[in-house]
C-alpha atoms as a PDB file:
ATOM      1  CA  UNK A   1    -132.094 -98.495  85.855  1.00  0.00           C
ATOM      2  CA  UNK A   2    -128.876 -96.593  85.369  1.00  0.00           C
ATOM      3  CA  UNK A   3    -125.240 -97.866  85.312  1.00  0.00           C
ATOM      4  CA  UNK A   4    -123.482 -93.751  86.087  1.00  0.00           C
ATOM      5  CA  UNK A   5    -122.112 -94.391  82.852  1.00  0.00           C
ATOM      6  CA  UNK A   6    -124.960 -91.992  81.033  1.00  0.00           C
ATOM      7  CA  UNK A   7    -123.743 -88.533  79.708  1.00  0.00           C
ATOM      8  CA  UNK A   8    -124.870 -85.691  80.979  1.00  0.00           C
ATOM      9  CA  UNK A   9    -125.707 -82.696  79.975  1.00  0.00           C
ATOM     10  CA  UNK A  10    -122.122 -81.488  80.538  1.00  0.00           C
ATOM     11  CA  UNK A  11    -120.605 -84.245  78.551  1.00  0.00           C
ATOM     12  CA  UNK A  12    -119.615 -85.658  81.629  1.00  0.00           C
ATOM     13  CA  UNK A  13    -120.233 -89.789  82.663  1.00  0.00           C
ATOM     14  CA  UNK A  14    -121.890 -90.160  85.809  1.00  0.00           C
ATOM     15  CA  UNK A  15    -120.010 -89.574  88.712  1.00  0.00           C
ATOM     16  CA  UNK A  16    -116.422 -91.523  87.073  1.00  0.00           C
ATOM     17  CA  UNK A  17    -113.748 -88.563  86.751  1.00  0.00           C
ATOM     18  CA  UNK A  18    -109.863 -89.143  86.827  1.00  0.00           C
ATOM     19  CA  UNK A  19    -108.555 -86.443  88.910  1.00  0.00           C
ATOM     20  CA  UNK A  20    -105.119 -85.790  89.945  1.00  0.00           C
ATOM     21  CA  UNK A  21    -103.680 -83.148  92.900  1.00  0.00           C
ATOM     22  CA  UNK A  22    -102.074 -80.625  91.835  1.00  0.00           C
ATOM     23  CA  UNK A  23    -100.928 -78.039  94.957  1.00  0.00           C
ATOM     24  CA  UNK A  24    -103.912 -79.268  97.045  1.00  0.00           C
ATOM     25  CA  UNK A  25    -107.025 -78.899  94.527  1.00  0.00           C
ATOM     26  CA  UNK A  26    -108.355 -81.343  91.980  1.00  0.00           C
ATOM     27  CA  UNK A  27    -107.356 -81.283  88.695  1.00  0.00           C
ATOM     28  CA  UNK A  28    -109.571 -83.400  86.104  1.00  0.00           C
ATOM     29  CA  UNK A  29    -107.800 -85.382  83.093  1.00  0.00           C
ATOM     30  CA  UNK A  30    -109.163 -85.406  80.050  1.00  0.00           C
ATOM     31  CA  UNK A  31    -110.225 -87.963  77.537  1.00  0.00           C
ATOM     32  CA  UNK A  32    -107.449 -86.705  75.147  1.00  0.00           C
ATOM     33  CA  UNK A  33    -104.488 -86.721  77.648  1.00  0.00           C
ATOM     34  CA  UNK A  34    -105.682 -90.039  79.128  1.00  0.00           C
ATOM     35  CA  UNK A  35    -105.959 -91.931  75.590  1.00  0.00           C
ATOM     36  CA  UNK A  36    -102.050 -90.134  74.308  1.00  0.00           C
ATOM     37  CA  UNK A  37    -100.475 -91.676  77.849  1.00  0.00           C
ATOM     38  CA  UNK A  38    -101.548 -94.739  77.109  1.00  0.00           C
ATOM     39  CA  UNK A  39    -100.906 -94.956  73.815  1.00  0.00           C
ATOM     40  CA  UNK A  40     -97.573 -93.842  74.617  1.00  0.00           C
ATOM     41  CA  UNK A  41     -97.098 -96.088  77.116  1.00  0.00           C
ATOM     42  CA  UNK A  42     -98.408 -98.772  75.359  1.00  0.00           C
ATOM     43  CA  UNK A  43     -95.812 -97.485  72.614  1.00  0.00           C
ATOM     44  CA  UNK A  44     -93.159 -98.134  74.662  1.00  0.00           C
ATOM     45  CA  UNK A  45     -93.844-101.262  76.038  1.00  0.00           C
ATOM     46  CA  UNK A  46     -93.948-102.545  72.338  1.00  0.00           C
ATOM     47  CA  UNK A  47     -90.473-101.552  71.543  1.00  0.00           C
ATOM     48  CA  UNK A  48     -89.084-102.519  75.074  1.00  0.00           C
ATOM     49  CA  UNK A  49     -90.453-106.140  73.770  1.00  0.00           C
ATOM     50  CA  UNK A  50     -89.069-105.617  70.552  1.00  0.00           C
ATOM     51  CA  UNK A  51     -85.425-104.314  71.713  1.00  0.00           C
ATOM     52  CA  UNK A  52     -85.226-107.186  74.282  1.00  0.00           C
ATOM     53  CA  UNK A  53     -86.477-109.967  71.927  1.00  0.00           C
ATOM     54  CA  UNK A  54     -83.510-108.791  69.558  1.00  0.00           C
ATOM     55  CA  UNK A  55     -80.789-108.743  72.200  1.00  0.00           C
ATOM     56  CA  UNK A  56     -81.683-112.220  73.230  1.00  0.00           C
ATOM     57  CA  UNK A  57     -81.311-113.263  69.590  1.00  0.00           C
ATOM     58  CA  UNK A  58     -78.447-111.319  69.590  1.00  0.00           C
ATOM     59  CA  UNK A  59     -76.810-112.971  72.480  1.00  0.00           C
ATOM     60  CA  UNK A  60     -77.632-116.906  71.553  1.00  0.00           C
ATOM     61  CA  UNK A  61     -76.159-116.023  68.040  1.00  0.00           C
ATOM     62  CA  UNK A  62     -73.208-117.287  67.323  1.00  0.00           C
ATOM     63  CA  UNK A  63     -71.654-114.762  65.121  1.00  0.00           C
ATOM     64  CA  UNK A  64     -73.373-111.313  64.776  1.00  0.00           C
ATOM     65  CA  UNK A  65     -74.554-110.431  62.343  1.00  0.00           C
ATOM     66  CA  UNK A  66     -75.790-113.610  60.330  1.00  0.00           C
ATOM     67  CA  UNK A  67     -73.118-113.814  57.213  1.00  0.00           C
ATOM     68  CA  UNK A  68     -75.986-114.095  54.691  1.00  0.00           C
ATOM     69  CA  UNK A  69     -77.965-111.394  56.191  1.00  0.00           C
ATOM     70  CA  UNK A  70     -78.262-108.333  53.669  1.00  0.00           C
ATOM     71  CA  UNK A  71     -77.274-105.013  54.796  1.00  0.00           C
ATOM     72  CA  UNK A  72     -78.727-101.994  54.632  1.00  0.00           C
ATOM     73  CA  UNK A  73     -77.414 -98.995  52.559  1.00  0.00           C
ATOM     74  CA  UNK A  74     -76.054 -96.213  55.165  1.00  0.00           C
ATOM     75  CA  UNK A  75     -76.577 -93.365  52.876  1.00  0.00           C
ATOM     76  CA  UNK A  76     -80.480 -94.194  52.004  1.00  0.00           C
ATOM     77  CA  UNK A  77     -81.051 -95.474  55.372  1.00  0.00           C
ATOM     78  CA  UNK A  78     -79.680 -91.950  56.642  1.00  0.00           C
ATOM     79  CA  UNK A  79     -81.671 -89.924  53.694  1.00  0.00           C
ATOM     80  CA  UNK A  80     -84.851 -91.301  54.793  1.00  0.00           C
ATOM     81  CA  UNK A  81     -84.421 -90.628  58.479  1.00  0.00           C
ATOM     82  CA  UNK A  82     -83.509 -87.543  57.949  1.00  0.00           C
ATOM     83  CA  UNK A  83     -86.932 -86.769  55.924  1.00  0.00           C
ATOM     84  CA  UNK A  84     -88.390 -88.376  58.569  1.00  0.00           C
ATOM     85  CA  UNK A  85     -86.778 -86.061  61.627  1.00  0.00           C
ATOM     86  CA  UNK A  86     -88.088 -83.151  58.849  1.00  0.00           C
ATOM     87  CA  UNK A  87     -91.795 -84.208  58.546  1.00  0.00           C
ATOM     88  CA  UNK A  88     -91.980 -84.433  62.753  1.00  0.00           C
ATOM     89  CA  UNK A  89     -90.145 -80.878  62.593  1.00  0.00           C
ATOM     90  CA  UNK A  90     -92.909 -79.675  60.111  1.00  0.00           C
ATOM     91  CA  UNK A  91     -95.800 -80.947  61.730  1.00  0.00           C
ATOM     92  CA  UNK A  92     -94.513 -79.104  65.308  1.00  0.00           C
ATOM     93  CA  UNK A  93     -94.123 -75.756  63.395  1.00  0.00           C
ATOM     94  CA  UNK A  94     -97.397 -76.619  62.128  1.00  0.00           C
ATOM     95  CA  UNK A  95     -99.317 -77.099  65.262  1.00  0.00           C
ATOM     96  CA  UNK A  96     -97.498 -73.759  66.604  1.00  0.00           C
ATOM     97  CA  UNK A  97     -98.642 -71.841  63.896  1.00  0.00           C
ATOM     98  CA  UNK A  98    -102.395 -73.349  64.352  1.00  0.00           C
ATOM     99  CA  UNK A  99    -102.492 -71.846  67.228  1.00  0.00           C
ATOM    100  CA  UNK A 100    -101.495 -68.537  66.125  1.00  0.00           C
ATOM    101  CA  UNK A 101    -103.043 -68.209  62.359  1.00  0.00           C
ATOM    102  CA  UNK A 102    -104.678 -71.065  61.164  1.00  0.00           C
ATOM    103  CA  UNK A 103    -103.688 -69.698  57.521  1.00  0.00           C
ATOM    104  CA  UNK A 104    -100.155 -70.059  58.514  1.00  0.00           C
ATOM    105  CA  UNK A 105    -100.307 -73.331  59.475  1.00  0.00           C
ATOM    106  CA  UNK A 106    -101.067 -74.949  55.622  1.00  0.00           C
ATOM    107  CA  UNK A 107     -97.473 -74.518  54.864  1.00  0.00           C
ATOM    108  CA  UNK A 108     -95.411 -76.482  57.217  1.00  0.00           C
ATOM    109  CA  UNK A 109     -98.741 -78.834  57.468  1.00  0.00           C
ATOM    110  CA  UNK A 110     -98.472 -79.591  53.613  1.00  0.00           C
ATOM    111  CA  UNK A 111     -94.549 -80.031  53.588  1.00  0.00           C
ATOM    112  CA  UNK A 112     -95.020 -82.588  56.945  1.00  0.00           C
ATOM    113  CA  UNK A 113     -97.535 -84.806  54.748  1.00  0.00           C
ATOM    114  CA  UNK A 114     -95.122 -84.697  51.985  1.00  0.00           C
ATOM    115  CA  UNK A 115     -91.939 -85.869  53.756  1.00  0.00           C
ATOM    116  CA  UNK A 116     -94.028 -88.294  55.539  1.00  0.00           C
ATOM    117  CA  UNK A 117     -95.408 -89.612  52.419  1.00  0.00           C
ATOM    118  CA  UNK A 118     -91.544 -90.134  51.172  1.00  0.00           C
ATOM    119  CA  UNK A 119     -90.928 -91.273  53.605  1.00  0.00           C
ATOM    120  CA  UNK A 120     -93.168 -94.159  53.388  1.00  0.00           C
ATOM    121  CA  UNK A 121     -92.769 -94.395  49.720  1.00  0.00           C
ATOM    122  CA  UNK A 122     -88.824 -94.490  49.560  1.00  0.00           C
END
């Protein structure tokens, strides 16, 4: 008894395919691109949740912010974004140089795990 959901010999499941139209023929989506949207989506759901549970804490507070809340340092706070902005800015010349020479690509790769790591660290 089959359920379609078998792999073939194409790689392919039965006779389930998400297609889309693109200028009047079909256009199949693959595994990949399907699981990054919804991660992505699911991504942003999170922080919509997040955002709006602190603006309603924000709004029923009385005074904003809490007196005996601590605060953060600007300059660190800043430092460690930036290193984080760096290690995303790495990892995209990375991936363009994969393309080209995957030789090429160690360098940027290495620095992006680096910055990444301090950033995590710090």
């Amino acid at each position: 008894m089959s359920s379609g959901y078998s792999p073939n010999a194409s790689g392919r499941v039965g006779n389930v395919r998400l297609v889309a139209e693109e200028r009047g023929e079909q256009k199949v989506v693959s595994n990949g691109v399907l699981g990054m949207a919804l991660f992505v989506l699911t991504e942003i759901m999170f922080f919509s949740g997040m955002i709006s549970a602190f603006s309603i804490v924000r709004a029923s507070a009385l005074v904003w912010p809490p007196p005996d809340q601590p605060r953060l340092p600007i300059e660190a706070t800043a430092f460690n974004s930036v290193a984080l902005f760096a290690s995303g800015l790495a990892l995209y010349l990375a991936q363009r140089r994969f393309q080209e020479d995957r030789a090429a690509a160690r360098t940027p790769l290495i620095v992006a795990i680096a910055l990444g790591t301090f950033f995590v660290l710090f």
